[in-house]
Protein backbone atom coordinates (compact mmCIF):
# COMPACT_ATOMS: atom_id res chain seq x y z
CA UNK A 1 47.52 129.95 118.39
CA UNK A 2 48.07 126.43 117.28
CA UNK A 3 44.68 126.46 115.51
CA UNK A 4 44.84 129.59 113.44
CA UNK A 5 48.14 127.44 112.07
CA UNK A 6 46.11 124.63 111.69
CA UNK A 7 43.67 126.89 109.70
CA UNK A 8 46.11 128.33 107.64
CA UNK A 9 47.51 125.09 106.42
CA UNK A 10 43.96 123.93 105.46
CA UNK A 11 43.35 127.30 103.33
CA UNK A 12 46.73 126.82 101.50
CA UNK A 13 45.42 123.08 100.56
CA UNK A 14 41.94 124.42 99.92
CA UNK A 15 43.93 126.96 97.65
CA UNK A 16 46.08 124.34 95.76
CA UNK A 17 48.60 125.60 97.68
CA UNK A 18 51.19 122.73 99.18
CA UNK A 19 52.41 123.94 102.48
CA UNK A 20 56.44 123.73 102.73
CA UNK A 21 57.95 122.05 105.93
CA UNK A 22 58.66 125.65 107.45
CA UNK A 23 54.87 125.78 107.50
CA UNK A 24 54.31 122.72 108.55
CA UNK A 25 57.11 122.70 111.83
CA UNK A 26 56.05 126.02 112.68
CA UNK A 27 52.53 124.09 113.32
CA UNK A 28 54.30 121.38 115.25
CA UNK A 29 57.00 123.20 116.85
CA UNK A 30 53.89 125.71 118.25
CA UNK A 31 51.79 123.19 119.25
CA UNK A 32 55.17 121.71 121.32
CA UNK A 33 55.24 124.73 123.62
CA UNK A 34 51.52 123.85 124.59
CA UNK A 35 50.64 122.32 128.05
CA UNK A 36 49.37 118.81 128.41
CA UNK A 37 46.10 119.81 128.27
CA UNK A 38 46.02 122.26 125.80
CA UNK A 39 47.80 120.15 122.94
CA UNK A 40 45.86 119.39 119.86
CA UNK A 41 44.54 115.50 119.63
CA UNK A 42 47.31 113.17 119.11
CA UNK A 43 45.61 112.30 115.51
CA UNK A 44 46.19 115.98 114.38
CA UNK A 45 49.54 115.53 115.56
CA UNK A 46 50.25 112.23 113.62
CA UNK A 47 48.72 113.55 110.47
CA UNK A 48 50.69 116.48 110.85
CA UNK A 49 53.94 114.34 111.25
CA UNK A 50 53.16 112.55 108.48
CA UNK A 51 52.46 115.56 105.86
CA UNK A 52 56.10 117.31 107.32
CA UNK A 53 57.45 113.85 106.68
CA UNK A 54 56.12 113.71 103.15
CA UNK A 55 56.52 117.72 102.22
CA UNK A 56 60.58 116.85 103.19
CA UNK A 57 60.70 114.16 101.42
CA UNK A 58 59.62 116.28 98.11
CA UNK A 59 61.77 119.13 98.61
CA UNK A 60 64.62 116.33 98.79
CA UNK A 61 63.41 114.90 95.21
CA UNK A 62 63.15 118.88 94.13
CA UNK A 63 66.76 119.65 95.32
CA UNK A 64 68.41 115.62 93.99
CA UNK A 65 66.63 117.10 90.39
CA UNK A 66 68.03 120.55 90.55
CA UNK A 67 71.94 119.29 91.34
CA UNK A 68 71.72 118.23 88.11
CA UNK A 69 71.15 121.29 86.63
CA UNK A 70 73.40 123.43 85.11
CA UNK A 71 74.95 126.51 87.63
CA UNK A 72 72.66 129.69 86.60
CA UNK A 73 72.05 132.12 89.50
CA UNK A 74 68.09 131.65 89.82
CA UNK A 75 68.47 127.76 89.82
CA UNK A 76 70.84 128.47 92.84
CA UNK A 77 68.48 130.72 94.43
CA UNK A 78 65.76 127.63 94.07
CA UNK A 79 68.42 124.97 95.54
CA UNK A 80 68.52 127.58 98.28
CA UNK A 81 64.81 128.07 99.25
CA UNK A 82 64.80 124.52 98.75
CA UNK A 83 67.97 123.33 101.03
CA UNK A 84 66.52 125.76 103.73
CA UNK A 85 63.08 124.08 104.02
CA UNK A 86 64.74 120.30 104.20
CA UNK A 87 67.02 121.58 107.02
CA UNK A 88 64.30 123.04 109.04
CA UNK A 89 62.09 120.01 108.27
CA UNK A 90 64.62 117.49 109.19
CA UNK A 91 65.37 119.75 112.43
CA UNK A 92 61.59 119.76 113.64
CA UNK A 93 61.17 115.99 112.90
CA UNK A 94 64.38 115.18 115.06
CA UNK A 95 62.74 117.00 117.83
CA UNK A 96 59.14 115.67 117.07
CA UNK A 97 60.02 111.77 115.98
CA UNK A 98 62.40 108.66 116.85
CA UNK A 99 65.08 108.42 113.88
CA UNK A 100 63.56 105.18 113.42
CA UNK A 101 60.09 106.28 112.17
CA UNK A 102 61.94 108.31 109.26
CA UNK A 103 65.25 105.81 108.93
CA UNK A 104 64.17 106.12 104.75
CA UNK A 105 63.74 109.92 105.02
CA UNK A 106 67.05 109.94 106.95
CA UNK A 107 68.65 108.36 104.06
CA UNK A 108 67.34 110.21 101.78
CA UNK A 109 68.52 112.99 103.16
CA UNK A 110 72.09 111.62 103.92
CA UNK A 111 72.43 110.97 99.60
CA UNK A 112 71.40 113.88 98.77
CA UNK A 113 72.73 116.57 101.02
CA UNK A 114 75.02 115.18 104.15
CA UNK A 115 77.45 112.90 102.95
CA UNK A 116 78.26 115.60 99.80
CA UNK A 117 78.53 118.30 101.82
CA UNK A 118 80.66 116.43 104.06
CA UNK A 119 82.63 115.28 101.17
CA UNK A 120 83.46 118.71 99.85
CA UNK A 121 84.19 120.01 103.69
CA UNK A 122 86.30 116.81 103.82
CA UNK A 123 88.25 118.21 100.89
CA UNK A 124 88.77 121.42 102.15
CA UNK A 125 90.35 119.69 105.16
CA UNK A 126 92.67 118.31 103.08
CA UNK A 127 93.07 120.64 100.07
CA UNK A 128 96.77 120.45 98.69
CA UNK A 129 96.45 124.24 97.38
CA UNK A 130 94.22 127.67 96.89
CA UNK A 131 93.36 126.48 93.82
CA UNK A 132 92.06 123.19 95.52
CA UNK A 133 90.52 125.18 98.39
CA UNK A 134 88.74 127.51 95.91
CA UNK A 135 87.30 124.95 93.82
CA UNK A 136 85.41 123.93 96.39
CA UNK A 137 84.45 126.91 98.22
CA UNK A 138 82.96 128.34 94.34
CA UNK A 139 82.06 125.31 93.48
CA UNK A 140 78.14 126.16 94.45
CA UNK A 141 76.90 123.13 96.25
CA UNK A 142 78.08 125.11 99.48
CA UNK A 143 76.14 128.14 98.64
CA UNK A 144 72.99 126.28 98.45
CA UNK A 145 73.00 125.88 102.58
CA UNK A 146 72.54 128.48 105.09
CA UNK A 147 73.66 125.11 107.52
CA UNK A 148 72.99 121.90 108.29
CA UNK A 149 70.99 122.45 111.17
CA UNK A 150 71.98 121.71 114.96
CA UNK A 151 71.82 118.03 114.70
CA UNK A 152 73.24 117.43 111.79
CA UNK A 153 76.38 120.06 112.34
CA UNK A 154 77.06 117.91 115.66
CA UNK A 155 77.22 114.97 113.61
CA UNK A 156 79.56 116.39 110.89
CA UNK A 157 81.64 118.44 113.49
CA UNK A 158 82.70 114.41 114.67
CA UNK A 159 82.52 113.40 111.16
CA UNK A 160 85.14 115.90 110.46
CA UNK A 161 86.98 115.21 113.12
CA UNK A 162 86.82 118.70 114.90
CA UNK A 163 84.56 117.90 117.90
CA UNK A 164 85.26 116.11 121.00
CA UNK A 165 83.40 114.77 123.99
CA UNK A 166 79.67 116.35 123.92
CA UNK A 167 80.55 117.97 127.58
CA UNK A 168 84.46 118.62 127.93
CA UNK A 169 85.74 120.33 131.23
CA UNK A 170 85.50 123.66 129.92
CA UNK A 171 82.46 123.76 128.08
CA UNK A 172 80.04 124.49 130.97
CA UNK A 173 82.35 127.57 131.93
CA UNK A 174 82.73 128.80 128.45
CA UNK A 175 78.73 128.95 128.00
CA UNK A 176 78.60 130.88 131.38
CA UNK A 177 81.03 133.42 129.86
CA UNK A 178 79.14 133.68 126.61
CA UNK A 179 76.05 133.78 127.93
CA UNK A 180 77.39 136.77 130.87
CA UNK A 181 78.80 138.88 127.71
CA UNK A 182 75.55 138.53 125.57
CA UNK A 183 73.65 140.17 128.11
CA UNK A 184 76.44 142.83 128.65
CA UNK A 185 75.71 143.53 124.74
CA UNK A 186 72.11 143.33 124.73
CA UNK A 187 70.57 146.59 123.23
CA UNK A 188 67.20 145.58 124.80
CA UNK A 189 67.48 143.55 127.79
CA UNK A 190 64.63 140.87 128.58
CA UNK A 191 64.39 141.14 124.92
CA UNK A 192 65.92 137.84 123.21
CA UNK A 193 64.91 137.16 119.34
CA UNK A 194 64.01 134.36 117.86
CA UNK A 195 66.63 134.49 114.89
CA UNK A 196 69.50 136.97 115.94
CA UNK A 197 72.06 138.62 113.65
CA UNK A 198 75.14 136.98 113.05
CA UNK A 199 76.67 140.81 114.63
CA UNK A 200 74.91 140.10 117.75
CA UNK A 201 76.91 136.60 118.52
CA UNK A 202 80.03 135.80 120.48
CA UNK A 203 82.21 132.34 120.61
CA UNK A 204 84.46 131.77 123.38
CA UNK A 205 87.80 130.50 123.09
CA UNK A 206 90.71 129.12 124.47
CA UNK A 207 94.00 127.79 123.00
CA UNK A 208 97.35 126.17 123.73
CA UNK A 209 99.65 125.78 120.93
CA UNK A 210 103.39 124.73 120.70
CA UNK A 211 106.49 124.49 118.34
CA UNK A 212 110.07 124.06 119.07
CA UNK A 213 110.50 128.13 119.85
CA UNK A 214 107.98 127.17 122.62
CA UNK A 215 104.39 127.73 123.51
CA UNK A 216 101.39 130.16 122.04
CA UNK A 217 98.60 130.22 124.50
CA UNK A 218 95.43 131.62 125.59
CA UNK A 219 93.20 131.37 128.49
CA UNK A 220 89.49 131.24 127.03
CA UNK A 221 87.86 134.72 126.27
CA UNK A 222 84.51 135.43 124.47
CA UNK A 223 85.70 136.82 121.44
CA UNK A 224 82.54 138.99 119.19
CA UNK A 225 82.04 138.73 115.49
CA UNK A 226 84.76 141.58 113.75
CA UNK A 227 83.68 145.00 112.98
CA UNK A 228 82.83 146.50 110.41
CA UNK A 229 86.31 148.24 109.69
CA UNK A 230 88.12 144.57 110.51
CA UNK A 231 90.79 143.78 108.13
CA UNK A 232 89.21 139.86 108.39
CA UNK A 233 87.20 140.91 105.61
CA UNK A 234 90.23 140.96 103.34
CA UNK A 235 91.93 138.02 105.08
CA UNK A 236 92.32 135.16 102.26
CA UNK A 237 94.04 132.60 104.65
CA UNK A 238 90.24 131.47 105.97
CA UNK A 239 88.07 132.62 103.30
CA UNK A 240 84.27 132.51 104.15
CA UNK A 241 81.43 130.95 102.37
CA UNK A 242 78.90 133.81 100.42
CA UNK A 243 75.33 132.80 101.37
CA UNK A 244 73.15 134.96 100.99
CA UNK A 245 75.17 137.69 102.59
CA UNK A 246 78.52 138.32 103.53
CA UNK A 247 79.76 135.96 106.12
CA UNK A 248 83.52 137.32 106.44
CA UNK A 249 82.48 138.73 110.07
CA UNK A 250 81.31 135.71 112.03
CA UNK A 251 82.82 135.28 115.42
CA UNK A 252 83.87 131.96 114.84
CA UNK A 253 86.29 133.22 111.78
CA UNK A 254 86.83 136.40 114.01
CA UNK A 255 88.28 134.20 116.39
CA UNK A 256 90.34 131.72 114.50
CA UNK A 257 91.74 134.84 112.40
CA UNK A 258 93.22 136.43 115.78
CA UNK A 259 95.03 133.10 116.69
CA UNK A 260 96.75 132.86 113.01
CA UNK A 261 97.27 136.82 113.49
CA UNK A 262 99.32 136.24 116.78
CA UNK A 263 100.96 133.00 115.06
CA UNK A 264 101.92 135.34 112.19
CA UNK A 265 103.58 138.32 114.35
CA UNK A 266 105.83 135.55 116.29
CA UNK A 267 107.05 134.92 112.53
CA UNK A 268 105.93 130.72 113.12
CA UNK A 269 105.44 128.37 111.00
CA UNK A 270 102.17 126.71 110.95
CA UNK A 271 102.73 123.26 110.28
CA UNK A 272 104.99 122.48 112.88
CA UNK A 273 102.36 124.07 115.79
CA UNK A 274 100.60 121.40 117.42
CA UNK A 275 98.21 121.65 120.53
CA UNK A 276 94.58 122.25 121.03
CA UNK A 277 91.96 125.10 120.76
CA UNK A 278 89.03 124.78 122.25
CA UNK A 279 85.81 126.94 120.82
CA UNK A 280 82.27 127.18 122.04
CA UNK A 281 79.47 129.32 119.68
CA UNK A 282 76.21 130.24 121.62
CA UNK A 283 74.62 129.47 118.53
CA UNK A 284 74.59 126.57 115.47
CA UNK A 285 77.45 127.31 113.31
CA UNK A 286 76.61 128.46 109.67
CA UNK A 287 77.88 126.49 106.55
CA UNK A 288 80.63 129.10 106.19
CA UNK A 289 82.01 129.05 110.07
CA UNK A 290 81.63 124.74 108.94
CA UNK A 291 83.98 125.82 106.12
CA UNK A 292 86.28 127.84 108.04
CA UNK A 293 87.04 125.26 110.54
CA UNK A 294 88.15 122.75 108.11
CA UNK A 295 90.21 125.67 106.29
CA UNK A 296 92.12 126.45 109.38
CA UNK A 297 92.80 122.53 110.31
CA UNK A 298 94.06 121.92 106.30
CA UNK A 299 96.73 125.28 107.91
CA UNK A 300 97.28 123.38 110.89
CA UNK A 301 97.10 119.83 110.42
CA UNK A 302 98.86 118.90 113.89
CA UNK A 303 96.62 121.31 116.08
CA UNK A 304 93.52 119.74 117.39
CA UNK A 305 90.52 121.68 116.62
CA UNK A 306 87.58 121.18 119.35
CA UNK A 307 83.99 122.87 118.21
CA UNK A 308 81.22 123.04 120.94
CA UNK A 309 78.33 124.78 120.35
CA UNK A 310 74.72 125.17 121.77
CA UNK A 311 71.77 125.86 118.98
CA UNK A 312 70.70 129.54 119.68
CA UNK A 313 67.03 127.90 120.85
CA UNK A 314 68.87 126.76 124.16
CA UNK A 315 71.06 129.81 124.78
CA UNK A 316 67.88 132.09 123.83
CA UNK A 317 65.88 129.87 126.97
CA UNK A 318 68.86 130.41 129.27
CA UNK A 319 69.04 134.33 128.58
CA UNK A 320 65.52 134.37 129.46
CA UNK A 321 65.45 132.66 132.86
CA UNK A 322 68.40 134.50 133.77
CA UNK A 323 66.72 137.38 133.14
CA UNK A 324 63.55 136.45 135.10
CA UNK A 325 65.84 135.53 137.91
């Protein structure tokens, strides 16, 4: 209930406690779901705007401080706590607020985390070797994000250059096919969580590549995230991002791995391929699947790379009224 939230953000302040903006959206994002007539008055709503607005804004003065500090391992798990809250605090204010009413927050938040992440991604793109590449992927500032959020990866996907038109032709029938094979998988149907495992996600994808020994192509297929057994682990060509966890098994390197794999066996070379692949993700893409894309277009700088993806909130809301169908 939206009040016991409501409660529990007034003991933290009695407590001298300063609720972080994953406390705060959760409030919001709750109170969202209500019906008309159950929402809290619009002044608790306001006030509660405000405070996420001005708990972001601090984490983003904690995280500009702590970039200046010198690489130790517990300063990088801080940046990370702290990088995490901003994210989901940015993402519940885009769905709460007009960008106007936070245009300084926005910013803000632009200095300090989206235009140097995009900077370093930018570099990747066009890295001139592995030690280039690997400066940047151990450099640190990339293991401080889990992701940029669904807004703000849309906005660096065209940024970057690896995104298209919002709907292309195939989009609508690659989310049927993703959607149709998540179910297949589902160890507990009717049963969709909230924050699923990376093992649990599919991309589709669909390619058509050519050289001068002729074409490379693929109609799309939902491709899964590798096993546990996969030799992607060990694959250094598209070398994941280490947040956390191990990312080495998302379906979106899964996927880009088999297309180099097939390009390999047919003994081509990559820089003369040129075409288009097209690849949808049910969910928001991590920063390491971010990294990975820009990896495999610095391989393949005359392929067209095309990244559509729906944040796991909408795909989760599909599942479910397919399910109560």
């Amino acid at each position: 209930m939206w009040q016991d939230a409501l409660q529990t953000l007034q003991r933290m302040h009695e407590q001298h406690i300063d609720p972080g903006p994953l406390h705060i959206a959760s409030v919001l994002d709750a109170c969202k779901k209500l019906s008309p007539s159950s929402l809290p008055d619009q002044d608790i709503m306001s006030s509660l705007v405000t405070l996420l607005q001005a708990s972001v804004e601090v984490k983003l003065r904690h995280c500009q401080g702590l970039h200046k500090v010198e690489e130790l391992l517990p300063v990088q798990a801080t940046r990370q706590e702290t990088t995490k809250h901003v994210i989901a605090g940015m993402e519940c204010l885009s769905r709460h607020v007009w960008p106007d009413a936070v245009e300084g927050l926005l910013r803000l938040f632009d200095e300090v985390l989206y235009h140097p992440v995009v900077q370093l991604l930018n570099r990747l793109i066009s890295a001139a070797d592995d030690t280039e590449r690997d400066a940047v992927l151990r450099g640190g500032q990339l293991e401080d994000l889990y992701g940029l959020g669904a807004r703000c990866t849309s906005r660096a996907l065209l940024d970057l250059g690896l995104s298209g038109l919002p709907s292309p032709a195939w989009r609508s029938k690659a989310q049927k096919l993703a959607r149709q094979v998540l179910r297949q998988k589902a160890k507990q149907p009717n049963l969709w969580p909230e924050r699923p495992s990376a093992q649990s996600l599919v991309v589709w994808c669909a390619y058509d590549l050519l050289d001068e020994d002729g074409s490379v192509w693929k109609e799309g297929c939902v491709v899964p995230s590798a096993p546990a057994d996969s030799a992607d682990q060990d694959d250094d060509l598209l070398l994941p991002v280490f947040v956390e966890h191990d990312r080495s098994r998302h379906a979106e390197r899964h996927a880009l791995l088999k297309i180099i794999q097939k390009i390999q066996r047919e003994g081509r070379c990559f820089h003369q391929i040129s075409g288009e692949i097209c690849l949808y993700a049910a969910h928001t893409p991590c920063i390491s699947c971010l990294a990975v894309f820009c990896q495999f277009r610095c391989l393949f700088p005359h392929v067209r790379l095309n990244v559509q993806f729906d944040d796991w909130s909408t795909t989760r809301r599909a599942l479910i009224d397919l399910d109560q169908r």
